[in-house]
PDB file of N, CA and C in Angstrom:
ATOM      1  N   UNK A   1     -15.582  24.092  -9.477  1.00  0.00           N
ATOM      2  CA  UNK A   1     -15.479  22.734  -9.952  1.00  0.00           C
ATOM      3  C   UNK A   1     -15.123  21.814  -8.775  1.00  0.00           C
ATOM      4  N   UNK A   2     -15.518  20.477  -8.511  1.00  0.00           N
ATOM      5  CA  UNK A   2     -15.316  19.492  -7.859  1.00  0.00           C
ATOM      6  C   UNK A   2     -14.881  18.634  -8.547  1.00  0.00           C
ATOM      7  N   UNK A   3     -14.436  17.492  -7.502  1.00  0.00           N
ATOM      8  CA  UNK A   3     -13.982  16.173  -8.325  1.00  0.00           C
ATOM      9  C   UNK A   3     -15.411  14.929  -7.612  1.00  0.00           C
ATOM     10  N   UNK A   4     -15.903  14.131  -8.678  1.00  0.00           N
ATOM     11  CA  UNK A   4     -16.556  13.147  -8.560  1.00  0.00           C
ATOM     12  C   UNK A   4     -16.419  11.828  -9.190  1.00  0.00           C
ATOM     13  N   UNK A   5     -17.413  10.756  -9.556  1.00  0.00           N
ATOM     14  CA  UNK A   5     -16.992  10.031  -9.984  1.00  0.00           C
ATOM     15  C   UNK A   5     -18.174   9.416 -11.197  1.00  0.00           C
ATOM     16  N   UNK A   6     -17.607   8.592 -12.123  1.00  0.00           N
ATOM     17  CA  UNK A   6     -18.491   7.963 -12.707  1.00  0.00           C
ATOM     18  C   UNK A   6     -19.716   7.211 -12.232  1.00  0.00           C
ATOM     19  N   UNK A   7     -19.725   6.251 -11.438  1.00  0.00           N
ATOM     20  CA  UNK A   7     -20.991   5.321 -10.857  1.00  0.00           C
ATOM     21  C   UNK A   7     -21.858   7.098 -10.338  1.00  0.00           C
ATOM     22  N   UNK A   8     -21.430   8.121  -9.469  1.00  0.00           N
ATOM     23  CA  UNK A   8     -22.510   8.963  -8.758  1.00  0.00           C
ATOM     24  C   UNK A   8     -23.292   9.629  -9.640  1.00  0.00           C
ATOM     25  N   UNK A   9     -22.052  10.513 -11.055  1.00  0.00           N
ATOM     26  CA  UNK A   9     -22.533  11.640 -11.973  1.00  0.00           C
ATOM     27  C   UNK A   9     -23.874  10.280 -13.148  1.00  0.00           C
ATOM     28  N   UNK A  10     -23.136   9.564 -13.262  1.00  0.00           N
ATOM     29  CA  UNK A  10     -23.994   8.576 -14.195  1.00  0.00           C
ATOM     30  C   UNK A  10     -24.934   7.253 -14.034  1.00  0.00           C
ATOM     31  N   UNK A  11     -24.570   6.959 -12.496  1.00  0.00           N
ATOM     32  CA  UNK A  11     -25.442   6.167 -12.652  1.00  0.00           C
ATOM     33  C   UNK A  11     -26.199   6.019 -10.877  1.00  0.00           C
ATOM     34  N   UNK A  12     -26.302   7.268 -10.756  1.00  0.00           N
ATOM     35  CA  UNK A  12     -27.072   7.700  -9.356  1.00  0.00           C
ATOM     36  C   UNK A  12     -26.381   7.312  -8.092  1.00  0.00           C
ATOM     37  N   UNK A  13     -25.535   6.606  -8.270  1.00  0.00           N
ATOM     38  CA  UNK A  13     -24.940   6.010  -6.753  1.00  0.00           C
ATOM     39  C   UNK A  13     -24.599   7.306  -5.833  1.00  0.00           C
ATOM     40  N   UNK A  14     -25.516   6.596  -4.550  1.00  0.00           N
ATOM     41  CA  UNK A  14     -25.431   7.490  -3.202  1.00  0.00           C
ATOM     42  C   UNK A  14     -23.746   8.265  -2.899  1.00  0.00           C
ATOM     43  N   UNK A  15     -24.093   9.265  -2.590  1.00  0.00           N
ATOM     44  CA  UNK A  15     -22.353   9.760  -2.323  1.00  0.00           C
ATOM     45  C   UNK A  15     -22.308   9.491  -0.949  1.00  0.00           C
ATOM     46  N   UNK A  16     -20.923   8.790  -0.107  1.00  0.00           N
ATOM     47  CA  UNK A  16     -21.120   8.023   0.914  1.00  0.00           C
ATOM     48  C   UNK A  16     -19.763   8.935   2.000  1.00  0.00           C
ATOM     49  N   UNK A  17     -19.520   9.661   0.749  1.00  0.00           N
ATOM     50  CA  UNK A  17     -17.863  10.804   1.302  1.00  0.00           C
ATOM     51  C   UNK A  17     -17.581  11.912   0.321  1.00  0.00           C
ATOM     52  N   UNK A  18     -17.281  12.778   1.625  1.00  0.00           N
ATOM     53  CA  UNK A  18     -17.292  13.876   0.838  1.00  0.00           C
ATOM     54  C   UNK A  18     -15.816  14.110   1.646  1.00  0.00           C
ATOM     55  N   UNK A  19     -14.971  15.238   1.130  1.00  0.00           N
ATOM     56  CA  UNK A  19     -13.711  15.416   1.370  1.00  0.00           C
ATOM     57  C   UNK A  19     -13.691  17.001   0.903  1.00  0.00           C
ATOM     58  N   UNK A  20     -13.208  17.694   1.946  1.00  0.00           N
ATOM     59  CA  UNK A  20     -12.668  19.031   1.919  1.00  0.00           C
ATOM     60  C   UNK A  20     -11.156  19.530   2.320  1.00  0.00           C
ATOM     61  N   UNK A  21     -10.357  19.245   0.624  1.00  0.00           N
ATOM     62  CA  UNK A  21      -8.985  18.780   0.785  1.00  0.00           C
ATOM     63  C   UNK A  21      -8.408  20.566   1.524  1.00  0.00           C
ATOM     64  N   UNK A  22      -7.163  20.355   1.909  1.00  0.00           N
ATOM     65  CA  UNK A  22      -6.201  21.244   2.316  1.00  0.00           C
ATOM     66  C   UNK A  22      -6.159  22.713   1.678  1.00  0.00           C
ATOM     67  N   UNK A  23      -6.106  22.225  -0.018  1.00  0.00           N
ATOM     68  CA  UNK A  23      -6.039  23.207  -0.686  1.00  0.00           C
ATOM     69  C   UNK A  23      -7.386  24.128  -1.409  1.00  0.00           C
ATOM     70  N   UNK A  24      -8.380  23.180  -0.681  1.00  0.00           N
ATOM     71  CA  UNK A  24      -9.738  23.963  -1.033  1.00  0.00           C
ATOM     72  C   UNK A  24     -10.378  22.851  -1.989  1.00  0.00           C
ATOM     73  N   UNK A  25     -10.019  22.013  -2.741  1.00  0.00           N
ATOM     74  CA  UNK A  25     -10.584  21.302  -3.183  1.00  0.00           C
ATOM     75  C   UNK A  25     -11.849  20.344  -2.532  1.00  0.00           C
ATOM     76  N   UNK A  26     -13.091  20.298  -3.305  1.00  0.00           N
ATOM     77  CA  UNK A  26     -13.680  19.138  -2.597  1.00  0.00           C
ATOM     78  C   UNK A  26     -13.850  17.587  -3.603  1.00  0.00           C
ATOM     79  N   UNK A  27     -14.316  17.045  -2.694  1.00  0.00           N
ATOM     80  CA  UNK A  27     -14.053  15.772  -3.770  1.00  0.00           C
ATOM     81  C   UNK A  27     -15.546  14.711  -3.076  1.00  0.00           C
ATOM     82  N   UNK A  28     -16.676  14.104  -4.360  1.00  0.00           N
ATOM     83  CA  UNK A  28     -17.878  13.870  -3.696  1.00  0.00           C
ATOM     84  C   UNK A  28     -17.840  12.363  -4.198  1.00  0.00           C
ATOM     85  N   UNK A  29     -17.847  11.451  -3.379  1.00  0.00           N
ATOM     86  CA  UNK A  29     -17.515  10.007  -3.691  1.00  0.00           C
ATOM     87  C   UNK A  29     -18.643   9.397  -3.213  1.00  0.00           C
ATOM     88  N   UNK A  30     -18.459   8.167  -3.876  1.00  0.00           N
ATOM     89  CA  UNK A  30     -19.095   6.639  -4.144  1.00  0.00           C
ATOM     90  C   UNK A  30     -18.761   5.864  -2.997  1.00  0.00           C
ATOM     91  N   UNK A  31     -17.740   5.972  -2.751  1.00  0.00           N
ATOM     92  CA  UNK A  31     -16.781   4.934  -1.853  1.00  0.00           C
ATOM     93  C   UNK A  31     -16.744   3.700  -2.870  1.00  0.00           C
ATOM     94  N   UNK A  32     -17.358   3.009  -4.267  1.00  0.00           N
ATOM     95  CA  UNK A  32     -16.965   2.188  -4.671  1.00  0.00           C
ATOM     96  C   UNK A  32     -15.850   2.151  -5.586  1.00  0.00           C
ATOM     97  N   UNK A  33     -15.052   2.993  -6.421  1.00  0.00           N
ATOM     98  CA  UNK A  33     -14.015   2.844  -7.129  1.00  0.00           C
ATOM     99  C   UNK A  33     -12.820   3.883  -6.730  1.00  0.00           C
ATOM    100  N   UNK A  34     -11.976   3.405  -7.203  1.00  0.00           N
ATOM    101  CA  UNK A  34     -10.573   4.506  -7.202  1.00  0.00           C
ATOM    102  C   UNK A  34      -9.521   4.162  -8.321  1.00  0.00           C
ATOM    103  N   UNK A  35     -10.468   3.919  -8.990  1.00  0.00           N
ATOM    104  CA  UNK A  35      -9.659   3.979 -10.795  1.00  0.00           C
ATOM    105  C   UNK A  35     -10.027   4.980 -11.278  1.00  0.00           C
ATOM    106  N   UNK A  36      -9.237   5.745 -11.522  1.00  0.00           N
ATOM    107  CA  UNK A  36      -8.300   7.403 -12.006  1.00  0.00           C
ATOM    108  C   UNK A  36      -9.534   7.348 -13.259  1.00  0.00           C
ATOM    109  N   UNK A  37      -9.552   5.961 -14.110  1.00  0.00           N
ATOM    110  CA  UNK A  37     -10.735   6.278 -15.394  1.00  0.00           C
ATOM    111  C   UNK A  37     -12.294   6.608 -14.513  1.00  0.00           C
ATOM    112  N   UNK A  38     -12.482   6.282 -13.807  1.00  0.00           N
ATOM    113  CA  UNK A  38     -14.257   6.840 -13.408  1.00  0.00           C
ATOM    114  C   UNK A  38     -13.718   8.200 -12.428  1.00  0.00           C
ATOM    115  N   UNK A  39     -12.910   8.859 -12.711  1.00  0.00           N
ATOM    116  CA  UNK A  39     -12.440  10.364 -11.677  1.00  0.00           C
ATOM    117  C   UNK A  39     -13.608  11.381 -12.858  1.00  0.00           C
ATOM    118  N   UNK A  40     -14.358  12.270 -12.439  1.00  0.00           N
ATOM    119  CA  UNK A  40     -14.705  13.214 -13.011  1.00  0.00           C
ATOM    120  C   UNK A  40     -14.248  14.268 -12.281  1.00  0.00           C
ATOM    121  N   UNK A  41     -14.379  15.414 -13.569  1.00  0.00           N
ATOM    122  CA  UNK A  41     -14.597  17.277 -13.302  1.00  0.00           C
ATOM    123  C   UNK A  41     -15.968  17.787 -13.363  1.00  0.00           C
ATOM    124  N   UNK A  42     -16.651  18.323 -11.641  1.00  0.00           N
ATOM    125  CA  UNK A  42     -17.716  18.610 -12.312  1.00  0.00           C
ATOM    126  C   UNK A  42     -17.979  20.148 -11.500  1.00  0.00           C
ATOM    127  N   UNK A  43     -19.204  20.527 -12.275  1.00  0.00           N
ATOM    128  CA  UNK A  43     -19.404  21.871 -10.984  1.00  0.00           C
ATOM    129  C   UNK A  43     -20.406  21.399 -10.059  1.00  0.00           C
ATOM    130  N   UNK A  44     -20.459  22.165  -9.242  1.00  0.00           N
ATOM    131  CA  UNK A  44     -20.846  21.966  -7.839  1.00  0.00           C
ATOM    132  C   UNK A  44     -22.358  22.233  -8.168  1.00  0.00           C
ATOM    133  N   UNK A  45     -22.853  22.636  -9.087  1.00  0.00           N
ATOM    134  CA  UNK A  45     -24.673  22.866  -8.887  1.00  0.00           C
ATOM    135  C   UNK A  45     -24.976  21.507  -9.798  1.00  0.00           C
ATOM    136  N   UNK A  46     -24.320  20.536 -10.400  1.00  0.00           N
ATOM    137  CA  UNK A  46     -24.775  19.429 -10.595  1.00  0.00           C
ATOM    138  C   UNK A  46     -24.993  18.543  -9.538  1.00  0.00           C
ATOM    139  N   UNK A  47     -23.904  18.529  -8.951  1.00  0.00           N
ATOM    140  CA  UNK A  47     -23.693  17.253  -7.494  1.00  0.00           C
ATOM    141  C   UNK A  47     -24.864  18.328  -6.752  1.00  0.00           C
ATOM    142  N   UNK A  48     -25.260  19.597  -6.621  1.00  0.00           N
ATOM    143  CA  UNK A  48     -25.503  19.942  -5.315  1.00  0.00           C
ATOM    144  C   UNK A  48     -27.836  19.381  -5.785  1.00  0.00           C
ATOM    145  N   UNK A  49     -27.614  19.826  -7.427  1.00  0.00           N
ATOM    146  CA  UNK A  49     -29.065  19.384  -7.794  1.00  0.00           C
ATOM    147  C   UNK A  49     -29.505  17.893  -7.948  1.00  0.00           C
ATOM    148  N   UNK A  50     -28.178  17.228  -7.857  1.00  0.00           N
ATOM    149  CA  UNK A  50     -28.597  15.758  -8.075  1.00  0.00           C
ATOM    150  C   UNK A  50     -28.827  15.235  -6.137  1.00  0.00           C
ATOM    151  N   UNK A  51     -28.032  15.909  -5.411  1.00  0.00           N
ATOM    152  CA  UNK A  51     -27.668  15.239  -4.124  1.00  0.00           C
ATOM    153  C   UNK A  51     -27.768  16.495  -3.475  1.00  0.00           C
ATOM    154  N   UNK A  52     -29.159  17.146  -2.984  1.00  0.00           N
ATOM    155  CA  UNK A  52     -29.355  18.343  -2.109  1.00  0.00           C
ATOM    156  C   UNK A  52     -28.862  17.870  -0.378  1.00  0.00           C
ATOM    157  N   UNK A  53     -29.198  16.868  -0.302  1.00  0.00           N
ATOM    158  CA  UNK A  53     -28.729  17.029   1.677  1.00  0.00           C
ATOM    159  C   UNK A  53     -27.202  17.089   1.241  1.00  0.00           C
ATOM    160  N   UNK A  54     -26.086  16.960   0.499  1.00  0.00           N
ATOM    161  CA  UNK A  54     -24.805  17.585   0.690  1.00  0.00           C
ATOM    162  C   UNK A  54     -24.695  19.265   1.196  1.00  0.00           C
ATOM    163  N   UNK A  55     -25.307  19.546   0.364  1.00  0.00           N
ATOM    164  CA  UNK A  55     -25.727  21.517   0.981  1.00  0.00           C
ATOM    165  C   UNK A  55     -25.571  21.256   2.755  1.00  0.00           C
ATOM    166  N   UNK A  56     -25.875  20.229   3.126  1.00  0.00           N
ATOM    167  CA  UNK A  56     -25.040  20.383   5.147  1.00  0.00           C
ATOM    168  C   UNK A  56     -24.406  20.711   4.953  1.00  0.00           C
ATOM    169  N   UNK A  57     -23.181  20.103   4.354  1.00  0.00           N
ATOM    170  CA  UNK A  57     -21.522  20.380   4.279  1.00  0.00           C
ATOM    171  C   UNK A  57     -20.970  21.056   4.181  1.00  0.00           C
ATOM    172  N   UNK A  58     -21.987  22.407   3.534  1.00  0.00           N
ATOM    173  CA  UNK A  58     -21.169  23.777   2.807  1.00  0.00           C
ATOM    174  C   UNK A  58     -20.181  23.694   3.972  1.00  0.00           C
ATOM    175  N   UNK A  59     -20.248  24.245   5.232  1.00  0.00           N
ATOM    176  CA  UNK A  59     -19.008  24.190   6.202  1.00  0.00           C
ATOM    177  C   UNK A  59     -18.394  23.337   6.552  1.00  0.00           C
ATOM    178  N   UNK A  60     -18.378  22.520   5.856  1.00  0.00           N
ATOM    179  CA  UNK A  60     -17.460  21.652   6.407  1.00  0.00           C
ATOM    180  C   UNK A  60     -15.799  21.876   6.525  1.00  0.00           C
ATOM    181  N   UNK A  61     -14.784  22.299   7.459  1.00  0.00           N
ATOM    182  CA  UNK A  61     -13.573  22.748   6.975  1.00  0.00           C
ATOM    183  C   UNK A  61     -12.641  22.142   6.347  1.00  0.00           C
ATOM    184  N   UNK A  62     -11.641  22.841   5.821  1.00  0.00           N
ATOM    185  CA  UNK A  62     -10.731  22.255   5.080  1.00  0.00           C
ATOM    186  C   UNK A  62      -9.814  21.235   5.247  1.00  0.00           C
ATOM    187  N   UNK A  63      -9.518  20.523   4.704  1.00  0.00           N
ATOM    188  CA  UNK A  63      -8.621  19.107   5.896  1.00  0.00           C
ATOM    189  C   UNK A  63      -9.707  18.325   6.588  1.00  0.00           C
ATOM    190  N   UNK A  64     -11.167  18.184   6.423  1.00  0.00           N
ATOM    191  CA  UNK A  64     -11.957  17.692   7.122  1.00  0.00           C
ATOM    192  C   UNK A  64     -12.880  16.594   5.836  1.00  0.00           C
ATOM    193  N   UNK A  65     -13.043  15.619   6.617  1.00  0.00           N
ATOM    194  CA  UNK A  65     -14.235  14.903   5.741  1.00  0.00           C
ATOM    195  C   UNK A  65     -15.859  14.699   6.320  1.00  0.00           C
ATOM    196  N   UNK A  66     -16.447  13.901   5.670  1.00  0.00           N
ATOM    197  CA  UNK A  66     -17.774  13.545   5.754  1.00  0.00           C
ATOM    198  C   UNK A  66     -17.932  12.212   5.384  1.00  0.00           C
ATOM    199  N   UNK A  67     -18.642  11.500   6.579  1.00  0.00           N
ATOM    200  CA  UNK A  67     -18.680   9.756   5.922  1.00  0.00           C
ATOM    201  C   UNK A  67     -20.037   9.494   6.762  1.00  0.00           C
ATOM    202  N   UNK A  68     -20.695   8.779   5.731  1.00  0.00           N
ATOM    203  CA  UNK A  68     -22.105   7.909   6.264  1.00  0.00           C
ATOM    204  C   UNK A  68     -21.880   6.617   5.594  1.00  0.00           C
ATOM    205  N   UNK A  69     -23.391   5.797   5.890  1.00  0.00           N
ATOM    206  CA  UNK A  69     -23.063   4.459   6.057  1.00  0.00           C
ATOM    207  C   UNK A  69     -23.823   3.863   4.751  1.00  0.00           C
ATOM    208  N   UNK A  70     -24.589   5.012   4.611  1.00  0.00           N
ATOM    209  CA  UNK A  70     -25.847   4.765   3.521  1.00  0.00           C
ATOM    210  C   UNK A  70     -26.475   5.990   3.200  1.00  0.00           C
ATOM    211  N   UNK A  71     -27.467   6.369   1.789  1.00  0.00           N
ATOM    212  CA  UNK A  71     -27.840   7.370   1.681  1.00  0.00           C
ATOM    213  C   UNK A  71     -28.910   7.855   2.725  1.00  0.00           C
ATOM    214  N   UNK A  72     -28.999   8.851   3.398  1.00  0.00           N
ATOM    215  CA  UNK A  72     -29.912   8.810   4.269  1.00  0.00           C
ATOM    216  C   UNK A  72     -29.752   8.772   5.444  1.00  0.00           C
ATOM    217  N   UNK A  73     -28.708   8.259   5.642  1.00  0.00           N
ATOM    218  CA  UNK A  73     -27.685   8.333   7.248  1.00  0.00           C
ATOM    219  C   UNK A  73     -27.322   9.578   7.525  1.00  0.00           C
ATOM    220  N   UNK A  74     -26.966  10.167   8.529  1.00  0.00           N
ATOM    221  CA  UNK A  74     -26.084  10.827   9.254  1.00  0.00           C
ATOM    222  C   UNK A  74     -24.829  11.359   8.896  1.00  0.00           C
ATOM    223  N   UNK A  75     -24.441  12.291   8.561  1.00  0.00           N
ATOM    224  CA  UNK A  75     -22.826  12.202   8.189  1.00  0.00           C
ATOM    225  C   UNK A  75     -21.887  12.286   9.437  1.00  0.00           C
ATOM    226  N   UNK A  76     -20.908  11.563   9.006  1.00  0.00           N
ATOM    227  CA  UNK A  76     -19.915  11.446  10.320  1.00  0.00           C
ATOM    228  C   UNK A  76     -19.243  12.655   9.978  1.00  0.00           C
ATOM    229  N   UNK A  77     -18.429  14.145  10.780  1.00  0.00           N
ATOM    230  CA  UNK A  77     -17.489  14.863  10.254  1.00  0.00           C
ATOM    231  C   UNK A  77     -15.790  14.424  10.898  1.00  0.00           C
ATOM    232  N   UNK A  78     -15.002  14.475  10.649  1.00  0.00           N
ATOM    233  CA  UNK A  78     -13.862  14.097  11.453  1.00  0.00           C
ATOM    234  C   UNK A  78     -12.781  15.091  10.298  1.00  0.00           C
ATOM    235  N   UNK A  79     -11.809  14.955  11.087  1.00  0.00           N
ATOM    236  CA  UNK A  79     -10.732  15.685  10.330  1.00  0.00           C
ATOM    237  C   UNK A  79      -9.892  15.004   9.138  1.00  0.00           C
ATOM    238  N   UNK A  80      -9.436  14.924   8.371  1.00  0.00           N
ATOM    239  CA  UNK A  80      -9.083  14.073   7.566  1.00  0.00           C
ATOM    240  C   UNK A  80      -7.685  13.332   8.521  1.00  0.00           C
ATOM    241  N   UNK A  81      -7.657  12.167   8.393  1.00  0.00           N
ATOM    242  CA  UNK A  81      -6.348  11.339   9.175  1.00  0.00           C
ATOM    243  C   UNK A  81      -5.267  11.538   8.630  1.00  0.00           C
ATOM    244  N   UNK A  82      -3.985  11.906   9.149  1.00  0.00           N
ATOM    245  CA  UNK A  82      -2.432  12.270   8.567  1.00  0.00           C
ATOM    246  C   UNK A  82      -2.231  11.297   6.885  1.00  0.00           C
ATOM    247  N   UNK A  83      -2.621  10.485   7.444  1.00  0.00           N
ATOM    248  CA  UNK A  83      -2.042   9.256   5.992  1.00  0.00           C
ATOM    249  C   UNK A  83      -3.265   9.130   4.979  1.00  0.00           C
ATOM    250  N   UNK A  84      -4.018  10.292   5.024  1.00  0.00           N
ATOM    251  CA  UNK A  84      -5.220   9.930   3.687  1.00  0.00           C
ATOM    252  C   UNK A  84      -4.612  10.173   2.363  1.00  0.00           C
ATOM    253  N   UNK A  85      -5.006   9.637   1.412  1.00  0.00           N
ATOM    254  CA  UNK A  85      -4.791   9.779   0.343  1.00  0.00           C
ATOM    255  C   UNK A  85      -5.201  10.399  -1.012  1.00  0.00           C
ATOM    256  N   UNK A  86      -5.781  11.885  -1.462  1.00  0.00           N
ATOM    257  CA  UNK A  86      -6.459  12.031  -2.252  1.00  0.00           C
ATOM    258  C   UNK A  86      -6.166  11.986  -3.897  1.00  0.00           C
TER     259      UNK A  86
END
């Protein structure tokens, strides 16, 4: 299971960040909301059949993110910064 969001699972919006928390969690975002009501539970062969170029990421490590600018871009990888917030 992952965490996603309402606008990506329902209404196609590009995922613009992806997050591979500490504890193994991943989390596949919009970058447009962070109201707790559009948070989904989903499994990973939905996000991975709706949004196949995420499949890069499988390695991405833990404590590490993924950020582009637009669908179709490049992903940036960097480590997650001390003060992120998930």
């Amino acid at each position: 299971m992952v965490f996603s969001t309402r606008p990506v699972r329902e209404k196609g919006y590009p995922i613009l960040l992806v997050t591979h928390d500490d504890n193994g969690d991943w989390q596949f975002l919009c970058d447009t909301t962070t109201d707790v009501k559009d948070g989904l539970v989903l499994h990973l062969a939905h996000i991975v059949d709706a949004y196949p170029d995420v499949h890069e990421l499988a390695d991405l490590p833990r404590g590490w993110i993924a950020e582009r600018e637009s669908e179709g871009r490049p992903w940036r990888r960097s480590r997650r910064p001390a003060d992120w917030k998930t």
